[in-house]
Protein backbone atom coordinates (compact mmCIF):
# COMPACT_ATOMS: atom_id res chain seq x y z
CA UNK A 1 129.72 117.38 23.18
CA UNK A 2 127.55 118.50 25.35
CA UNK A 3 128.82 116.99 28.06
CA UNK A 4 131.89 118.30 27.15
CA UNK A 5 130.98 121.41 27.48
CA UNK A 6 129.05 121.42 30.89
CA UNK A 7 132.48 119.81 32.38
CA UNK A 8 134.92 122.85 30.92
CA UNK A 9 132.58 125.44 32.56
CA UNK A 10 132.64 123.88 36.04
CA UNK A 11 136.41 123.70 35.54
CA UNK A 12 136.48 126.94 34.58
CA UNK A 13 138.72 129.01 37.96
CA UNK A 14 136.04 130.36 40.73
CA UNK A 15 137.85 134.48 40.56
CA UNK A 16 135.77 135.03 43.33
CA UNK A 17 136.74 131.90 46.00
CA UNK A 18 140.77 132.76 44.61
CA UNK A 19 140.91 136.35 45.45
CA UNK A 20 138.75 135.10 49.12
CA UNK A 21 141.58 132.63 49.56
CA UNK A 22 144.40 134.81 48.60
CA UNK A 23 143.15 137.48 51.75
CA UNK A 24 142.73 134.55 54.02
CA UNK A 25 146.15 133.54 53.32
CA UNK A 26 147.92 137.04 53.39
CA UNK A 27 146.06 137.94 56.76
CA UNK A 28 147.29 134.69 58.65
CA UNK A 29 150.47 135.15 57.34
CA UNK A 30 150.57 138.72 58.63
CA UNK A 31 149.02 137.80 62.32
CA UNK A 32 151.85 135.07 61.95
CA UNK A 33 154.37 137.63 61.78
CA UNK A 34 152.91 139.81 64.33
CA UNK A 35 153.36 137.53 66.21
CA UNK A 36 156.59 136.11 65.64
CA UNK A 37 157.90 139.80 66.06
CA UNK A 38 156.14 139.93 69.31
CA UNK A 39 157.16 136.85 70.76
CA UNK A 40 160.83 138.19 69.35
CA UNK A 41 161.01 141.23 71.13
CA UNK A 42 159.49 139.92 74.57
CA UNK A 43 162.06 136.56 74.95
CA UNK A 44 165.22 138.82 73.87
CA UNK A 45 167.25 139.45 76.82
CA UNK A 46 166.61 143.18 77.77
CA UNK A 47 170.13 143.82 78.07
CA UNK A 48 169.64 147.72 76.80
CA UNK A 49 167.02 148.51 79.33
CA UNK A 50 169.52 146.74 81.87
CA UNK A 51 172.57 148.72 80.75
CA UNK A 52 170.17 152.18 81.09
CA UNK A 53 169.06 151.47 84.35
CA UNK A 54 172.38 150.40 85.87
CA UNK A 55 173.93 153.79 83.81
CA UNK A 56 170.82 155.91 85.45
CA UNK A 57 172.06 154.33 89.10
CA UNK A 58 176.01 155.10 88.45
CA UNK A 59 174.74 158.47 87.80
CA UNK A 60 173.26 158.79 90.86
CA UNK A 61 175.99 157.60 93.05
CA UNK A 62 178.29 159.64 91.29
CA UNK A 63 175.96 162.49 92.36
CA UNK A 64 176.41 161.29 96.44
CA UNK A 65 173.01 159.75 96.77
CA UNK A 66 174.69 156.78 98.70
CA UNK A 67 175.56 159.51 101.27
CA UNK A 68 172.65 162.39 100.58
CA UNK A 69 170.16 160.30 99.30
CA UNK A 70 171.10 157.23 101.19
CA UNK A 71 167.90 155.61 101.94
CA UNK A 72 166.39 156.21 98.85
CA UNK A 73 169.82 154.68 97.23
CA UNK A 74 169.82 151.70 98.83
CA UNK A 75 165.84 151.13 97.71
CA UNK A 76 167.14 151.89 94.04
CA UNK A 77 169.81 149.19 94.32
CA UNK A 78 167.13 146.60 96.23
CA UNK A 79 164.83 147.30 93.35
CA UNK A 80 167.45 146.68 90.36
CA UNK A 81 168.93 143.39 92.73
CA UNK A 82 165.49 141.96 92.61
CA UNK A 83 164.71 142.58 89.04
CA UNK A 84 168.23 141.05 87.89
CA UNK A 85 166.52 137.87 89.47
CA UNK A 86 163.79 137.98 87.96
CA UNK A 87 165.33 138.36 84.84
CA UNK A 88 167.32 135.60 85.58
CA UNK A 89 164.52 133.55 86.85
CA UNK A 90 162.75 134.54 83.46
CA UNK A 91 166.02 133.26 81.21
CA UNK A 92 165.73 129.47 82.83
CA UNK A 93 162.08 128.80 81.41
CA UNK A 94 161.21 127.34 77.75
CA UNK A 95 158.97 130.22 77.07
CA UNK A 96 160.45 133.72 77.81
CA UNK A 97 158.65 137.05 78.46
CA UNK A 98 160.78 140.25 80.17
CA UNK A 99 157.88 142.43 79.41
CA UNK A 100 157.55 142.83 82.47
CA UNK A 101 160.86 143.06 83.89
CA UNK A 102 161.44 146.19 80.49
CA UNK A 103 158.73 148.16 82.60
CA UNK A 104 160.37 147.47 86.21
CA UNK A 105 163.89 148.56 84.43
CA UNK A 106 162.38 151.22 82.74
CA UNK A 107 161.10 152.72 85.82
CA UNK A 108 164.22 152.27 88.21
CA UNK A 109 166.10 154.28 85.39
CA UNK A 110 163.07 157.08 86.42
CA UNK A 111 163.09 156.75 90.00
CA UNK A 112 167.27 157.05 89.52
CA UNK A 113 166.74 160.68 88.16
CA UNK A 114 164.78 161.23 90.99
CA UNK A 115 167.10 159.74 93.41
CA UNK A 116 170.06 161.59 92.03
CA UNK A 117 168.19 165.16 92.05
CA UNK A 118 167.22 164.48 95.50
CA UNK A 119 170.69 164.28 96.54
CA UNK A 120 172.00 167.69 94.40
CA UNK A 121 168.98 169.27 96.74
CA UNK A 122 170.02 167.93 99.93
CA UNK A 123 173.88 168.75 99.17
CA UNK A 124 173.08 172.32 98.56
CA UNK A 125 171.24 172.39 101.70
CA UNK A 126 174.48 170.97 103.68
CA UNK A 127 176.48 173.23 102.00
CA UNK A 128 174.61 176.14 103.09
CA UNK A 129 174.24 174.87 106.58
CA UNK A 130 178.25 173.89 106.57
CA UNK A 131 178.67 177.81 105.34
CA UNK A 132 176.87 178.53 108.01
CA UNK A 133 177.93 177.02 110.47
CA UNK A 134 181.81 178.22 110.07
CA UNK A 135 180.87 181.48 109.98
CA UNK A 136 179.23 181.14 113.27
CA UNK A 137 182.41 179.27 114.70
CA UNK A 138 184.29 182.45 114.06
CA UNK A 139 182.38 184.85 115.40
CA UNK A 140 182.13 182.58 118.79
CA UNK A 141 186.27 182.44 118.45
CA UNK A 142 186.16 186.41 117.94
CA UNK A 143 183.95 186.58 120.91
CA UNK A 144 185.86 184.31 123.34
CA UNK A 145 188.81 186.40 122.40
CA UNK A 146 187.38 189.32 123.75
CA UNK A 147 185.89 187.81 126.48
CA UNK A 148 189.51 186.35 127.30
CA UNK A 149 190.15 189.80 128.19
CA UNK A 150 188.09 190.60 130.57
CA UNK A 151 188.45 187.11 132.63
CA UNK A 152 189.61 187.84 135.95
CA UNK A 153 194.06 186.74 136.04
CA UNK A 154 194.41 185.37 139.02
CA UNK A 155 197.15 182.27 139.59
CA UNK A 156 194.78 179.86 138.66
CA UNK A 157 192.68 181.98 135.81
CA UNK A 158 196.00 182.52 133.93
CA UNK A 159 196.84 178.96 133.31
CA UNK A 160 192.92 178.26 132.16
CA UNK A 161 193.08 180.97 130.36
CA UNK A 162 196.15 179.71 128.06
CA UNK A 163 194.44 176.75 128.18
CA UNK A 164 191.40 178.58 126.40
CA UNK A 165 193.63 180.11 124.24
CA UNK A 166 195.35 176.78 123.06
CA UNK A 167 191.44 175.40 122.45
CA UNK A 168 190.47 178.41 120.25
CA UNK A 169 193.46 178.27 118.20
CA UNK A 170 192.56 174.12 117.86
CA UNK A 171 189.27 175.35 116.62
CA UNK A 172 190.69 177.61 114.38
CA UNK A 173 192.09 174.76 112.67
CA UNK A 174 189.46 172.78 112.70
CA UNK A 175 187.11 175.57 110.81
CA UNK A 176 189.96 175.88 108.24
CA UNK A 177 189.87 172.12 107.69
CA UNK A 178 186.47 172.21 107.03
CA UNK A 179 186.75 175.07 104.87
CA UNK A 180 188.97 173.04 102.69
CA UNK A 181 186.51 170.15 102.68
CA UNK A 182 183.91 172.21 101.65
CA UNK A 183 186.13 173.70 99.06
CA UNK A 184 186.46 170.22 97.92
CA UNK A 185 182.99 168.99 97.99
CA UNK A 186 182.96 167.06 101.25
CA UNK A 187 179.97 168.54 101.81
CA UNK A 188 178.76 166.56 104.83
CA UNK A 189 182.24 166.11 106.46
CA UNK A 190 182.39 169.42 106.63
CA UNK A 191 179.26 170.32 108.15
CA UNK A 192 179.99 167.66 110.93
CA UNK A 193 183.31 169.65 111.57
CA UNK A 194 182.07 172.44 111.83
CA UNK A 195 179.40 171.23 114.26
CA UNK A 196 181.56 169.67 116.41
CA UNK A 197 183.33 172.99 116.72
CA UNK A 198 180.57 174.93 117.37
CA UNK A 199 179.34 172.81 120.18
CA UNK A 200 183.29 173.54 121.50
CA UNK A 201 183.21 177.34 120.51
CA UNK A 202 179.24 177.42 122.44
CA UNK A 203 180.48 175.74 125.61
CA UNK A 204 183.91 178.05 126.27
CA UNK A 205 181.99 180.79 125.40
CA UNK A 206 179.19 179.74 128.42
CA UNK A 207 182.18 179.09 130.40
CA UNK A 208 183.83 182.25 130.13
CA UNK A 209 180.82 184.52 130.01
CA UNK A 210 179.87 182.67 133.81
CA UNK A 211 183.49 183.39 135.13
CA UNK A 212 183.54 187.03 134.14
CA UNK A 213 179.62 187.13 135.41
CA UNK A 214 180.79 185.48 138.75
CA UNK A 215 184.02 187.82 139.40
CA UNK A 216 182.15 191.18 138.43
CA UNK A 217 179.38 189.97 141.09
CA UNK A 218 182.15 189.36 143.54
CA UNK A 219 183.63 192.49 143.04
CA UNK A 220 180.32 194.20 143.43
């Protein structure tokens, strides 16, 4: 009996060693999870941060950063080329991790903001300096108008003249045409219009304001 007994109370359940087990068991299974979860999210195929960043990049070219943000641009497309293939490179191993590659995506969808504000800046600028530059175009045509008047009309001054003449009205054209551009939002297009015709406007207006300079000195 008395052996009896001294067996039933070492049989007796330790409370003490279950409830240690129970949190040893509970916390494994937990870290377990962690890091199944982690281990989940970093070999899935980032193909939301890939759609963002090549949605923040349309955005931008639809802006005109290939043409006022072009060098910046083509850096935005290098850097989303590059970390396709590491993606890519990523996918062929046993054990994937884009972790990296979610940061590099993550900031090319940034540096696309960037990119595509950069070119709204620089195609206000053009517009301004288009604006500006048709305005001066006219005033040069005004000008070599007037100055077409007091040329000298001798046999040889009348045909340049009417030459002139058929120039300005060319120029004329020209500025209109870029007008429309501008209208339009050809922004650069139409500052290199109007450029080219006030390098044209510029140089008749030298020309004529040396001929009339000349023939009043002659006449002097």
């Amino acid at each position: 009996m008395i052996i009896f007994c001294y067996l039933l109370h070492n049989c007796r359940p330790n409370t003490k060693k279950i409830e240690e087990m129970k949190r040893s068991f509970f916390a494994a299974f937990t870290v377990l999870g962690l890091t199944a979860m982690f281990f989940t999210g970093c070999t899935k195929l980032p193909q939301a941060e890939i759609d963002a960043a090549n949605a923040a990049i349309a955005e931008a070219e639809a802006a005109g950063a290939d043409v006022y943000a072009a060098e910046n641009f083509v850096t935005l497309q290098d850097s989303m080329k590059v970390v396709m293939l590491n993606i890519e490179a990523v996918g062929s191993k046993f054990i994937k991790n884009y972790s990296k590659e979610v940061d590099q995506l993550e900031g090319i969808a940034l540096f696309a903001q960037d990119v595509k504000q950069e070119a709204e800046i620089r195609k206000e600028e053009i517009k301004m300096e288009a604006q500006q530059a048709i305005g001066d175009v006219k005033d040069l045509i005004d000008t070599n108008r007037q100055l077409i008047l007091e040329a000298p009309k001798g046999k040889e001054g009348t045909s340049a003249l009417a030459a002139i003449k058929g120039e300005l009205d060319a120029l004329e054209t020209a500025i209109g045409e870029a007008g429309t551009m501008l209208d339009s939002g050809e922004y650069q297009p139409a500052l290199d219009k109007a450029k080219a015709a006030k390098e044209k406007a510029g140089a008749i207006n030298q020309e004529l304001t040396e001929v009339i300079a000349k023939y009043k000195k002659s006449k002097n």
